[in-house]
N, C-alpha and C. Protein backbone atom coordinates (compact mmCIF):
# COMPACT_ATOMS: atom_id res chain seq x y z
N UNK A 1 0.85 -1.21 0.00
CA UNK A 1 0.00 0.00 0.00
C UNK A 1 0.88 1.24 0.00
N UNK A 2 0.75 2.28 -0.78
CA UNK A 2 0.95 3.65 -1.15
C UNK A 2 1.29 3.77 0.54
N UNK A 3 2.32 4.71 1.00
CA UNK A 3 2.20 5.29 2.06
C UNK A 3 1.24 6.60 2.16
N UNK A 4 0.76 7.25 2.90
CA UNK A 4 0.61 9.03 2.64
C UNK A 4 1.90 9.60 2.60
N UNK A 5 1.58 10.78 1.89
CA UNK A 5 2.92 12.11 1.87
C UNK A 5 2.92 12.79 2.88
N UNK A 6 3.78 13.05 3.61
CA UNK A 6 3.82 14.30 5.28
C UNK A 6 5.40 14.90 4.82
N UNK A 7 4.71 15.99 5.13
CA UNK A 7 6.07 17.48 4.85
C UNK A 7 6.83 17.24 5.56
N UNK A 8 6.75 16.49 7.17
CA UNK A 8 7.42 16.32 8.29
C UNK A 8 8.56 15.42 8.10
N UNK A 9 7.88 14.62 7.40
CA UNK A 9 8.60 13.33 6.65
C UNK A 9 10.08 14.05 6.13
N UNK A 10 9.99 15.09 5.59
CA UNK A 10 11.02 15.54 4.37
C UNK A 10 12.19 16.62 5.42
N UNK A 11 13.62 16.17 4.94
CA UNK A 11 14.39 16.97 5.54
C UNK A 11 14.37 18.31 5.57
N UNK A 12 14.90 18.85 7.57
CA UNK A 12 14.38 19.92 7.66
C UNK A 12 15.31 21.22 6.66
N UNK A 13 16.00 21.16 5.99
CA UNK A 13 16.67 22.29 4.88
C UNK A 13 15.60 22.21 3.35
N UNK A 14 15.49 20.99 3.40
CA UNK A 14 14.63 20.70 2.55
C UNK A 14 13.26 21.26 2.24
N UNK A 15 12.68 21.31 3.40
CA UNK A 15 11.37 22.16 3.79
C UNK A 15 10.86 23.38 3.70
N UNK A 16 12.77 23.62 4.15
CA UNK A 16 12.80 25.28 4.21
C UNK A 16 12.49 26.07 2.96
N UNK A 17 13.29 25.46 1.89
CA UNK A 17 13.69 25.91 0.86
C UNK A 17 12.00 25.50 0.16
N UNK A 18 11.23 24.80 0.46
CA UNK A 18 10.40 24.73 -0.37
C UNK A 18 9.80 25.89 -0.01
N UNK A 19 9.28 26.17 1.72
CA UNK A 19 8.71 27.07 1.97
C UNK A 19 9.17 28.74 1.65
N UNK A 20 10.25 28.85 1.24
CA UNK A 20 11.06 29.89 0.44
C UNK A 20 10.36 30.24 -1.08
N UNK A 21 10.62 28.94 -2.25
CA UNK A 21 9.98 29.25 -2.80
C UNK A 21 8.64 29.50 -3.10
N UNK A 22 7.56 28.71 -2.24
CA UNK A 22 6.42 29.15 -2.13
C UNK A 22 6.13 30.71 -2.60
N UNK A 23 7.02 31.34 -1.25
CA UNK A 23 6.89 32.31 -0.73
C UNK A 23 6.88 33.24 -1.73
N UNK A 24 8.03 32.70 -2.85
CA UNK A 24 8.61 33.61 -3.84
C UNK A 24 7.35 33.76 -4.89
N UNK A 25 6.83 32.52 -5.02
CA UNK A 25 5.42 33.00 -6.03
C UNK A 25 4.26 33.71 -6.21
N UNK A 26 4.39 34.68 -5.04
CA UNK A 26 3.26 35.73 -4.37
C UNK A 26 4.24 36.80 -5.39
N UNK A 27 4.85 36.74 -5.64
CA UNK A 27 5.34 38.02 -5.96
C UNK A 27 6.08 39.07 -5.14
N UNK A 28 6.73 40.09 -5.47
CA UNK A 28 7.27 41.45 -4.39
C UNK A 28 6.16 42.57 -4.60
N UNK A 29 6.27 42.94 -3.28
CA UNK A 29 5.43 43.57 -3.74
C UNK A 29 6.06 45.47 -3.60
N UNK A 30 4.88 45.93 -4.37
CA UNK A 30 5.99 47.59 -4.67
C UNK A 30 6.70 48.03 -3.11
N UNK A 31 8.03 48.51 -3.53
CA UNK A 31 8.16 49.29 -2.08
C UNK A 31 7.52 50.81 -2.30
N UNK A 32 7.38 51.12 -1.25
CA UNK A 32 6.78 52.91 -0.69
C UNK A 32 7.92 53.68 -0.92
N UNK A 33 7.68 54.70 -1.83
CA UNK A 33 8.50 56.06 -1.99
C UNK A 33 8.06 57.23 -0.95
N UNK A 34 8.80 57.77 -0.15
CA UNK A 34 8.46 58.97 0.70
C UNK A 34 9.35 60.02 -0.29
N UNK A 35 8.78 61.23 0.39
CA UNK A 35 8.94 62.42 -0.37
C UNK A 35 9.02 63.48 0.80
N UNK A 36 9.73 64.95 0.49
CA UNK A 36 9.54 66.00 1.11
C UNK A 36 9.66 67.41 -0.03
N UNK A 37 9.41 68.21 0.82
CA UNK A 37 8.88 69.55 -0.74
C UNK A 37 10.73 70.20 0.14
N UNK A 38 10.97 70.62 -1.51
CA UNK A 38 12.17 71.29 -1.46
C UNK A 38 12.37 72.93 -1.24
N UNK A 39 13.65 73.37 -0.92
CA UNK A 39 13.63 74.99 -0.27
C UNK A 39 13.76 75.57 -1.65
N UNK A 40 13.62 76.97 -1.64
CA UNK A 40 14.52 77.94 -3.14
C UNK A 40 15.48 77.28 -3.16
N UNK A 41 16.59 77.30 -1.94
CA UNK A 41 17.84 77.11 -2.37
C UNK A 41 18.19 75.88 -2.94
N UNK A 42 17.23 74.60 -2.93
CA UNK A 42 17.74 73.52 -3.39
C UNK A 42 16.69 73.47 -5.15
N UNK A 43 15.87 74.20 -5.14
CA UNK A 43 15.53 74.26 -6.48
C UNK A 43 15.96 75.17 -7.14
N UNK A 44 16.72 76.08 -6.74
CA UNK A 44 18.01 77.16 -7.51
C UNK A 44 18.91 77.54 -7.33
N UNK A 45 19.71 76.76 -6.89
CA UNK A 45 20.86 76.77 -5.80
C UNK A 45 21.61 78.02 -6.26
N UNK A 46 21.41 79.04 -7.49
CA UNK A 46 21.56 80.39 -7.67
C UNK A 46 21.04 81.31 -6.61
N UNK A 47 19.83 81.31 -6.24
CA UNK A 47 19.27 82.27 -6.08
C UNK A 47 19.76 82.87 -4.79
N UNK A 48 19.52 84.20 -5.06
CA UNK A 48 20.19 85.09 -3.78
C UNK A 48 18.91 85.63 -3.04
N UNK A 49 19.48 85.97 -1.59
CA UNK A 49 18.29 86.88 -0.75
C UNK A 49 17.74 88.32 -1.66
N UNK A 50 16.34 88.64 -1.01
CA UNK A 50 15.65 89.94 -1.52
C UNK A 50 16.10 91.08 -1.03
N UNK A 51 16.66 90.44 0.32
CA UNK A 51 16.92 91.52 1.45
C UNK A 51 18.01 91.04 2.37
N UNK A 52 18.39 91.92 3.32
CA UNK A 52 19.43 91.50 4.32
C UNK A 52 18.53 92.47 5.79
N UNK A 53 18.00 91.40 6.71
CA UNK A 53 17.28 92.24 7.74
C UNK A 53 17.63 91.18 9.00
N UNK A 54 18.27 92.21 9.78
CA UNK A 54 18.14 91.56 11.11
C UNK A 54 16.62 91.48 11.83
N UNK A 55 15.73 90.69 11.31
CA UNK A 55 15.02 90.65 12.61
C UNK A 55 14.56 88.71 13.01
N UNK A 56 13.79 88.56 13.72
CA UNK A 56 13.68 87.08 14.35
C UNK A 56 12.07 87.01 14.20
N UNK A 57 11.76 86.31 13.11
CA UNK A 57 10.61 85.72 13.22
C UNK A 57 10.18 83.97 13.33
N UNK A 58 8.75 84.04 13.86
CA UNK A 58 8.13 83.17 14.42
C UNK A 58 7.23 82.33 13.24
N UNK A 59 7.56 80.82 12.95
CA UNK A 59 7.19 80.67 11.51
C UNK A 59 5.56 79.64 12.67
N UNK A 60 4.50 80.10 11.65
CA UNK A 60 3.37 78.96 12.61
C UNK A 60 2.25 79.53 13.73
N UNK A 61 1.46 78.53 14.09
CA UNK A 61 0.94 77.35 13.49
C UNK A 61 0.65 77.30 12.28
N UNK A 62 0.89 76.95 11.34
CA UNK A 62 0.62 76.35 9.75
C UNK A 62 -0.38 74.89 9.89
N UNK A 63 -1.76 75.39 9.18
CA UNK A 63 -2.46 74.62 9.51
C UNK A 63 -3.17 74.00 8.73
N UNK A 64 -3.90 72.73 7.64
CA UNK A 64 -3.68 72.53 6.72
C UNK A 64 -5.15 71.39 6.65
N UNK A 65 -6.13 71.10 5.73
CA UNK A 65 -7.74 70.83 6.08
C UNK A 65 -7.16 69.21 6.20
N UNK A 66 -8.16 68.72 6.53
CA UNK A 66 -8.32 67.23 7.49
C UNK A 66 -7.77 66.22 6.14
N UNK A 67 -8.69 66.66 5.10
CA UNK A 67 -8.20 65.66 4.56
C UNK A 67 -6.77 65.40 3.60
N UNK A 68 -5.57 66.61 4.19
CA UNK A 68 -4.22 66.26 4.09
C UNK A 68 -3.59 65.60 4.96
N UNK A 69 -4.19 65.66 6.44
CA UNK A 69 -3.73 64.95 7.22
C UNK A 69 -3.45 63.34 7.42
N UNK A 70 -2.65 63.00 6.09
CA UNK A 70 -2.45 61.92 6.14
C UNK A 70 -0.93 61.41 5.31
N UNK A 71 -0.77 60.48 5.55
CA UNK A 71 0.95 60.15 5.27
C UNK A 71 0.94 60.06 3.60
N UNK A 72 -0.34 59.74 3.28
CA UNK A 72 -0.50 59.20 1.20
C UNK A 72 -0.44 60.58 0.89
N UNK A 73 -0.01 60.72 -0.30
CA UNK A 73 -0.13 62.31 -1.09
C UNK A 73 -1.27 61.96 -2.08
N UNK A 74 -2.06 63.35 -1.32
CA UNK A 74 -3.45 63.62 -2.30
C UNK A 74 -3.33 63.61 -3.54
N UNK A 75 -4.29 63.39 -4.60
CA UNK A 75 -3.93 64.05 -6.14
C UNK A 75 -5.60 63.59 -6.32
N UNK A 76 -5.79 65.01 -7.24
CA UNK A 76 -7.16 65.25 -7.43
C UNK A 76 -7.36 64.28 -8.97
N UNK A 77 -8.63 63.91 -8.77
CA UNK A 77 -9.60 62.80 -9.54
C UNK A 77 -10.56 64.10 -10.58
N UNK A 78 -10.51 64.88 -10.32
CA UNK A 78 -11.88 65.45 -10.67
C UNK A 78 -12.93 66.23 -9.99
N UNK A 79 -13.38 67.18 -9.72
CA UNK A 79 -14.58 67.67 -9.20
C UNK A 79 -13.98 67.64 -7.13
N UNK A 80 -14.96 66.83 -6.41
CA UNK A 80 -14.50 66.80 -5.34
C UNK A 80 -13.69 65.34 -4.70
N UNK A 81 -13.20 64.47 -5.97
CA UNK A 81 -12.90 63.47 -5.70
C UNK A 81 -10.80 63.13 -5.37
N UNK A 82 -11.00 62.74 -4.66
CA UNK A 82 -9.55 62.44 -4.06
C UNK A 82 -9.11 61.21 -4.24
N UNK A 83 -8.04 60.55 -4.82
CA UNK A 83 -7.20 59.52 -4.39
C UNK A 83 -5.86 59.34 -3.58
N UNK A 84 -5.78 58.58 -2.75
CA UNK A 84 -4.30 58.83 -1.85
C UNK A 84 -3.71 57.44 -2.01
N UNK A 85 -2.42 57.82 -2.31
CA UNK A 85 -1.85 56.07 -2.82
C UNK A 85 -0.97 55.65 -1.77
N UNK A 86 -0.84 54.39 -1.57
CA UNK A 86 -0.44 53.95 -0.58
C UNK A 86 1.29 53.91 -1.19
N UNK A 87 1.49 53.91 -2.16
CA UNK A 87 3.29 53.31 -2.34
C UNK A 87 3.52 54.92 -2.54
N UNK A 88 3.09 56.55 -2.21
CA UNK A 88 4.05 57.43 -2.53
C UNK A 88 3.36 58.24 -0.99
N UNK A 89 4.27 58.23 -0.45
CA UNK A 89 3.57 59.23 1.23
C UNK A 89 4.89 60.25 1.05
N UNK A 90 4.63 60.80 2.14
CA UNK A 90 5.17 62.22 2.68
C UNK A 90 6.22 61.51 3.88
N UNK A 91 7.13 62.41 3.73
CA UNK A 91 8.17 61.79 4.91
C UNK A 91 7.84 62.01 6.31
N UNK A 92 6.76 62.55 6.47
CA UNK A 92 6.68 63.18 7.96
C UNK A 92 5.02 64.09 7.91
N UNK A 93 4.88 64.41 8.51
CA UNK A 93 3.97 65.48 8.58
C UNK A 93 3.47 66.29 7.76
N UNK A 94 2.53 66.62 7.13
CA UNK A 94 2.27 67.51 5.93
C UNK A 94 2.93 69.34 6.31
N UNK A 95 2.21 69.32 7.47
CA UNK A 95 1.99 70.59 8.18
C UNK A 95 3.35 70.62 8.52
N UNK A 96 3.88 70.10 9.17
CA UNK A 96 5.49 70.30 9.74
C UNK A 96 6.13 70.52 8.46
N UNK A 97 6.12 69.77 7.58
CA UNK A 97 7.15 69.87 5.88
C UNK A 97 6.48 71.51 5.33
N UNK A 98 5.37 71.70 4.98
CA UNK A 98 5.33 73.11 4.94
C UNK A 98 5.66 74.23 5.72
N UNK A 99 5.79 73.99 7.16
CA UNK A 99 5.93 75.59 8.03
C UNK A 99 7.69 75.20 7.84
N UNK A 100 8.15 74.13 7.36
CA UNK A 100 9.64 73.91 7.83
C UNK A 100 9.92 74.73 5.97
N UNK A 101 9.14 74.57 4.91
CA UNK A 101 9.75 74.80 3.38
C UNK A 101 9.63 76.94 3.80
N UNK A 102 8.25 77.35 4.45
CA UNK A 102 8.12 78.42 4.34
C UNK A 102 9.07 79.17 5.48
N UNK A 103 9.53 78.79 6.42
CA UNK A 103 10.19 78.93 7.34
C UNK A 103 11.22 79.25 6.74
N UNK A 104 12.30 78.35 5.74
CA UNK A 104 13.55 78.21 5.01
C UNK A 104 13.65 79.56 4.54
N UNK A 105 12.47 79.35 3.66
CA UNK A 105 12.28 79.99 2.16
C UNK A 105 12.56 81.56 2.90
N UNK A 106 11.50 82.10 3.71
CA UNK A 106 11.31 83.81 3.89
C UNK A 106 12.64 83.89 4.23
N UNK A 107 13.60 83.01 5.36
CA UNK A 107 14.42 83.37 6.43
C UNK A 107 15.89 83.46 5.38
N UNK A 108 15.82 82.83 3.99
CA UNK A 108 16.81 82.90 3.26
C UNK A 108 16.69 84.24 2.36
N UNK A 109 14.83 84.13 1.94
CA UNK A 109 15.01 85.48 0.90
C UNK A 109 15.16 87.35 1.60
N UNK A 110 14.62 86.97 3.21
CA UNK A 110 15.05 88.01 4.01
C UNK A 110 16.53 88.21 4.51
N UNK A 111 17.63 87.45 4.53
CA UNK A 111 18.74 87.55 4.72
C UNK A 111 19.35 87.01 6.67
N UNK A 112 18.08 86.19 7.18
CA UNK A 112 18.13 86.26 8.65
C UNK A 112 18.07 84.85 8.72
N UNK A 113 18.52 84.43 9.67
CA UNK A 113 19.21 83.48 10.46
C UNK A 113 17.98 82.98 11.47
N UNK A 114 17.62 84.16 11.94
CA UNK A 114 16.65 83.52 13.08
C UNK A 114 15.12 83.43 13.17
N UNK A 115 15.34 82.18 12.38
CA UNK A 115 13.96 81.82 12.48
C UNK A 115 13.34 80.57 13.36
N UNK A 116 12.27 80.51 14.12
CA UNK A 116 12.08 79.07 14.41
C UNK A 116 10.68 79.03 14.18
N UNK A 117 10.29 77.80 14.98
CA UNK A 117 8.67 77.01 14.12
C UNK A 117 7.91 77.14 15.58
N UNK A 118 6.46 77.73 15.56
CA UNK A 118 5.65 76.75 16.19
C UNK A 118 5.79 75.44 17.23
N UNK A 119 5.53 75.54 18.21
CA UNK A 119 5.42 75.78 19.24
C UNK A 119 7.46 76.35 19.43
N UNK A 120 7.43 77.84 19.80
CA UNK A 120 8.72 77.82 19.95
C UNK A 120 9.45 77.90 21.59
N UNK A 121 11.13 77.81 21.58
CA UNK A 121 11.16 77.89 22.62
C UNK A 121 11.06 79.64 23.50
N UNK A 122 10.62 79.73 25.22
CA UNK A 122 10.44 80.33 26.02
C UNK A 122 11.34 81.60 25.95
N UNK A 123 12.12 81.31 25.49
CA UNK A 123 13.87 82.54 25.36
C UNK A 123 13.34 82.96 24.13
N UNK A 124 13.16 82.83 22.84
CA UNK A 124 12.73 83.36 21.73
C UNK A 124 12.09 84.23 21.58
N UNK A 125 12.30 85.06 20.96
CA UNK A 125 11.32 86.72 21.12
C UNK A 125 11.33 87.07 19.50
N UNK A 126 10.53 86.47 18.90
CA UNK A 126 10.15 87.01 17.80
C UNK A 126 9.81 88.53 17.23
N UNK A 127 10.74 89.09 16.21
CA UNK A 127 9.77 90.32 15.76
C UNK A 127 8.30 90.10 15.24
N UNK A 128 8.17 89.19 14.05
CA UNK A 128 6.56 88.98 13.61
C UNK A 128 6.96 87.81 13.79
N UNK A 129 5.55 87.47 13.75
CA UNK A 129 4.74 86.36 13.50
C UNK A 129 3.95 85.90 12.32
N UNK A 130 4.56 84.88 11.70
CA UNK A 130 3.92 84.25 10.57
C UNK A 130 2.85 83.14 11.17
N UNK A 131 1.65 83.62 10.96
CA UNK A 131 0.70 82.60 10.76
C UNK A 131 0.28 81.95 9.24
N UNK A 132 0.13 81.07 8.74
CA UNK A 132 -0.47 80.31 7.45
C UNK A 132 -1.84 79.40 7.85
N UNK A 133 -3.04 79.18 7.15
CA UNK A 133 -3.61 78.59 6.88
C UNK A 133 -3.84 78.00 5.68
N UNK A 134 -3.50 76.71 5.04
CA UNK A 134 -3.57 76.62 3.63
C UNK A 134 -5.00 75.67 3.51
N UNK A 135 -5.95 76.37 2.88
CA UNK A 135 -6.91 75.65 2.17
C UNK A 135 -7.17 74.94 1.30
N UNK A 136 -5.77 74.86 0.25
CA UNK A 136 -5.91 73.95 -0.88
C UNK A 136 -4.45 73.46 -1.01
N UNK A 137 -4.28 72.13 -1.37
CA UNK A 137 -2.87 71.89 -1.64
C UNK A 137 -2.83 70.32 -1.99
N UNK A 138 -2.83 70.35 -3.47
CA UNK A 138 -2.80 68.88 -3.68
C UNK A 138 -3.12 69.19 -5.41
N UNK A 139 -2.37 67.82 -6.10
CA UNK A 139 -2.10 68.36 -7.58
C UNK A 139 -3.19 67.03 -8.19
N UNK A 140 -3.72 67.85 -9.35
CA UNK A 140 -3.96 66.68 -10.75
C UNK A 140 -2.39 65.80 -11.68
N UNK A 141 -2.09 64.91 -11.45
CA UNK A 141 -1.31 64.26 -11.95
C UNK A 141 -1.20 64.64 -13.83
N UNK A 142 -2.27 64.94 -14.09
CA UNK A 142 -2.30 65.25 -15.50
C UNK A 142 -2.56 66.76 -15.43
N UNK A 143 -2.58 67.35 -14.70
CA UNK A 143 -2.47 69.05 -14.89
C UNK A 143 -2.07 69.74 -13.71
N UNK A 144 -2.33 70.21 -12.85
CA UNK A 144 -1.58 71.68 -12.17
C UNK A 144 -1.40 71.22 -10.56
N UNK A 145 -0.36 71.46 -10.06
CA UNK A 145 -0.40 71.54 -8.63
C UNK A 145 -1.51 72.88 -8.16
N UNK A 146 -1.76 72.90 -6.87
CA UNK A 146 -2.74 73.86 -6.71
C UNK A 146 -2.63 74.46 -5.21
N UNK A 147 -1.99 75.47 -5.17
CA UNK A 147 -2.06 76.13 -3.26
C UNK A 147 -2.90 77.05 -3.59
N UNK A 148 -3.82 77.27 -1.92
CA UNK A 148 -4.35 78.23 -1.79
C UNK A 148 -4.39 78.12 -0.42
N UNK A 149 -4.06 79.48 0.25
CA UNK A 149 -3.32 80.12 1.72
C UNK A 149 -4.32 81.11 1.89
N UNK A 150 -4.54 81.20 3.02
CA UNK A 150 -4.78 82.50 4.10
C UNK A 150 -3.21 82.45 4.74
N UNK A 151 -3.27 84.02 5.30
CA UNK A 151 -1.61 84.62 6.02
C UNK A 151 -1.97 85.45 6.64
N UNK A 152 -1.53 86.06 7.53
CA UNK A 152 -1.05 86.92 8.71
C UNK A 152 0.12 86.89 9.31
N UNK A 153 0.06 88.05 9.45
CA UNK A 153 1.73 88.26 10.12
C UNK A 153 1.29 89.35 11.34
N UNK A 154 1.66 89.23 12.56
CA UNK A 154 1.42 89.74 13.74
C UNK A 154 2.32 89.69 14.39
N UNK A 155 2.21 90.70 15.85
CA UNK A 155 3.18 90.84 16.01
C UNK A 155 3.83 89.56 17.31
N UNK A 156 4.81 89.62 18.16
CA UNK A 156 5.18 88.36 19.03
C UNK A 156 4.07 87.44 19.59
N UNK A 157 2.91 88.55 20.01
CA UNK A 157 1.85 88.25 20.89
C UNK A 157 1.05 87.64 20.40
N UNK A 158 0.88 88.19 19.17
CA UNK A 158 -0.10 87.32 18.07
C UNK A 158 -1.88 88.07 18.40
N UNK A 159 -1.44 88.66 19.00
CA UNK A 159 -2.76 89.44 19.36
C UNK A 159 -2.88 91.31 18.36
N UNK A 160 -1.71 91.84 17.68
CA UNK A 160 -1.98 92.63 16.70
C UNK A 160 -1.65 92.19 15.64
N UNK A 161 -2.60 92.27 14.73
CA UNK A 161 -2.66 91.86 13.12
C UNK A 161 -1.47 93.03 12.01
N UNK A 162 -0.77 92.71 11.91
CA UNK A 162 0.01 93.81 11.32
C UNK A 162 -0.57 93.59 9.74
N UNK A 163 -0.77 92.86 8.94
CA UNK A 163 -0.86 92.18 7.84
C UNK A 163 -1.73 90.81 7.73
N UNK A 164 -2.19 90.93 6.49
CA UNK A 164 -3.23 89.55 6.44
C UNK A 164 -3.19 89.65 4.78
N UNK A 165 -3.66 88.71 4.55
CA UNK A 165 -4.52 88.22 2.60
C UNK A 165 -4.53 86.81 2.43
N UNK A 166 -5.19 86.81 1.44
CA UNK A 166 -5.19 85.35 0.29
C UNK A 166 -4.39 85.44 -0.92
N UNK A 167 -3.73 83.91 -0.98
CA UNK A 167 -2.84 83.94 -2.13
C UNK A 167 -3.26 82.33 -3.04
N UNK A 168 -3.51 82.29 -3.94
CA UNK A 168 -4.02 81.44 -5.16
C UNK A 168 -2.57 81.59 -6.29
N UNK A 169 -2.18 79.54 -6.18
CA UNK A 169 -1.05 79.26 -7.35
C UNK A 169 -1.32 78.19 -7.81
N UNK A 170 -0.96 78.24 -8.93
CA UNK A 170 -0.53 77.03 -9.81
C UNK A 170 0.03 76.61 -10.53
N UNK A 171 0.74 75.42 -11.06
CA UNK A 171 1.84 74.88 -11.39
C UNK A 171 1.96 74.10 -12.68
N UNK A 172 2.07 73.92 -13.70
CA UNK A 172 1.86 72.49 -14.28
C UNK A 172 2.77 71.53 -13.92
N UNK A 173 2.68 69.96 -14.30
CA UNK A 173 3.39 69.43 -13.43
C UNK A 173 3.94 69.16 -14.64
N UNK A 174 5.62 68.75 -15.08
CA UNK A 174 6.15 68.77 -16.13
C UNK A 174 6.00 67.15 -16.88
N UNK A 175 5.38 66.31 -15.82
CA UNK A 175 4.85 65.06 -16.45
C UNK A 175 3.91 64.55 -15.42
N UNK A 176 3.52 62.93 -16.26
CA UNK A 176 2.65 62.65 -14.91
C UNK A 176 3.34 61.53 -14.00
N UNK A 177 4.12 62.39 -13.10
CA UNK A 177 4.94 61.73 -11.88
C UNK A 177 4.53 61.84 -10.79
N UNK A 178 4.82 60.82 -9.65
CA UNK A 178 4.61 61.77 -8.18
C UNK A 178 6.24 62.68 -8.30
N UNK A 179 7.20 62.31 -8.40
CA UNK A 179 8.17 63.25 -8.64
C UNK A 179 8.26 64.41 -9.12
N UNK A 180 7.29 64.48 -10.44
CA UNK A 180 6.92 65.51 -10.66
C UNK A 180 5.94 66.72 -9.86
N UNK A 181 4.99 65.96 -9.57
CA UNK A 181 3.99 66.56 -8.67
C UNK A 181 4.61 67.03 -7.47
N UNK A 182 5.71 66.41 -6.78
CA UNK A 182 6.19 67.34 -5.71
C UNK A 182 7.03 68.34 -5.96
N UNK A 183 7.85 68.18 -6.81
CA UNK A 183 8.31 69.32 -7.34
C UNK A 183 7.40 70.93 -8.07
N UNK A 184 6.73 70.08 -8.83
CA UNK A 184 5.62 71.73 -8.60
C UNK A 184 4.86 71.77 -7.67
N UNK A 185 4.44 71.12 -6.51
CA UNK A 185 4.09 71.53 -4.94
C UNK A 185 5.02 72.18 -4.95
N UNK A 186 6.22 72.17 -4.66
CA UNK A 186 7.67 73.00 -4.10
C UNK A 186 7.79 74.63 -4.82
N UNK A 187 7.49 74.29 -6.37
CA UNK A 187 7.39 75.50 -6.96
C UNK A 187 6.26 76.56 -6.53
N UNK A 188 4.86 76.33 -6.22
CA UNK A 188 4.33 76.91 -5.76
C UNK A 188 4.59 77.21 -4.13
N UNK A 189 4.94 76.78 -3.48
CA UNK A 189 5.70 77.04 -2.01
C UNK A 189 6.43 77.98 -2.41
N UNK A 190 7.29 77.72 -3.35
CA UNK A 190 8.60 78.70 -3.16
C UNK A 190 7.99 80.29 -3.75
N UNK A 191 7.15 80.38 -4.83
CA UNK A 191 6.08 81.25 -4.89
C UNK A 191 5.51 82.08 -4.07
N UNK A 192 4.92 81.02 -3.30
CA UNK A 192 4.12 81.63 -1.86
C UNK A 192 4.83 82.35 -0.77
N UNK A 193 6.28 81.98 -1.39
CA UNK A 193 7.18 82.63 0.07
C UNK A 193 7.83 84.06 -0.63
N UNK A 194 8.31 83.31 -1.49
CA UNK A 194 8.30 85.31 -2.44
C UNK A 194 7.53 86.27 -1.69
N UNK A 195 6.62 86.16 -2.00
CA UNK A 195 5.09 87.18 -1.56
C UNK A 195 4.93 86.93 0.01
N UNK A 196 5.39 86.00 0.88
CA UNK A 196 5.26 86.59 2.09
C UNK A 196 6.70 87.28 2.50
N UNK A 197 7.56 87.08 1.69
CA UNK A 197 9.27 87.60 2.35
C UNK A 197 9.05 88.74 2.06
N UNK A 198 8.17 89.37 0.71
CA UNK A 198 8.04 90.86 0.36
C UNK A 198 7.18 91.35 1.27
N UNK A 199 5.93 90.77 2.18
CA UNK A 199 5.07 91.61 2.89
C UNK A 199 6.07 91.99 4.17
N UNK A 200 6.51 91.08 4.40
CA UNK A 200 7.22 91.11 5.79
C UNK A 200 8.56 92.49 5.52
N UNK A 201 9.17 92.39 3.95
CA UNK A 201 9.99 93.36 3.88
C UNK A 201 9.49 94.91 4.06
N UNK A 202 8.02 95.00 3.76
CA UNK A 202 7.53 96.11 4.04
C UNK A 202 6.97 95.89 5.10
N UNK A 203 6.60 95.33 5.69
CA UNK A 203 6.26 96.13 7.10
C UNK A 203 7.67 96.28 7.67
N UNK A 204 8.92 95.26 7.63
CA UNK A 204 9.96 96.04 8.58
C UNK A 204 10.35 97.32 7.99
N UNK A 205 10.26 97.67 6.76
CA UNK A 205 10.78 99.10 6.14
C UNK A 205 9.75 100.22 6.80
N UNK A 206 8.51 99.65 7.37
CA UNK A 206 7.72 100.40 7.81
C UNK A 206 8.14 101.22 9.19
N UNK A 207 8.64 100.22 9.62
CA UNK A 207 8.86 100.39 11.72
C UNK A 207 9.95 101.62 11.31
């Protein structure tokens, strides 16, 4: 009589290796690309400051709608529809990677050194205060990255409004990449900071 077959039966290297290849016939599966949005200086490693100003500003809270709050990078479908992919996320924080790109950006095109973020430390005495709210921020893979910001700038206390507005950008993306797409995210950042390094240059020309 036929014996039965038992795996147990079969030497233990033997086993292994089967259970190896098993394994191998599922396939690999994609690895996850993380990403972060780049400063001026690393997308023009030319470019020079607007200004040279000693003063110390306060970059934050930078605050950004619910449904960025997440590690997948948005990209618009159409109308009000969203997809977030699981193999291309953000290296960290949405909100932290923006107050850290706009933070860079003013503190390089103003010529100053001292800048810090939200929640800062106790010794720090800011001249203004950058507040951001961004309402829109997330690209069509086949057409435009898209920011749209509320701003204020106040003063240490955050209790006088020195400055406020809305700012609306957009980008095309030079293909349909996530590589691409963060890079014109970055371009419109670096945009957005132009226009706050110039408000901030006039109000200090103001004092």
């Amino acid at each position: 009589m036929m014996k039965a077959f038992h795996l147990k039966s079969w030497p233990f290297g033997l086993c292994c290796l089967l259970v190896l290849l098993l394994a191998g016939c599922g396939g690999k599966s994609p690895s996850v690309a993380y990403y972060s949005l780049a400063s001026i200086e690393q997308i023009d490693p030319g470019a020079e400051p607007v200004a040279k100003l000693d003063l110390a500003l306060g970059v934050g809270p930078v605050t950004v709608p619910e449904y960025l709050k997440k590690s997948q990078i948005a990209t618009r479908l159409g109308g009000r529809r969203y997809q977030f992919d699981e193999f291309h996320r953000w290296a960290g924080m949405i909100e932290q990677d923006l107050a850290r790109v706009i933070g860079n950006n003013v503190g390089f095109l103003l010529g100053t050194d001292k800048v810090m973020f939200f929640p800062w430390v106790h010794y720090f005495k800011p001249d203004y205060r950058l507040l951001v709210e961004v309402i829109q921020f997330d690209s069509d893979l086949h057409g435009d990255a898209v920011l749209s910001a509320r701003w204020a700038v106040s003063d240490a206390s955050g209790e006088t409004i020195l400055g406020s507005g809305k700012r609306d950008y957009r980008q095309a993306l030079a293909n349909p990449s996530y590589e691409a797409l963060v890079d014109a995210e970055s371009l419109v950042m670096a945009e957005f900071s132009r226009d706050l390094a110039e408000e901030l240059r006039m109000l200090a020309l103001q004092r």
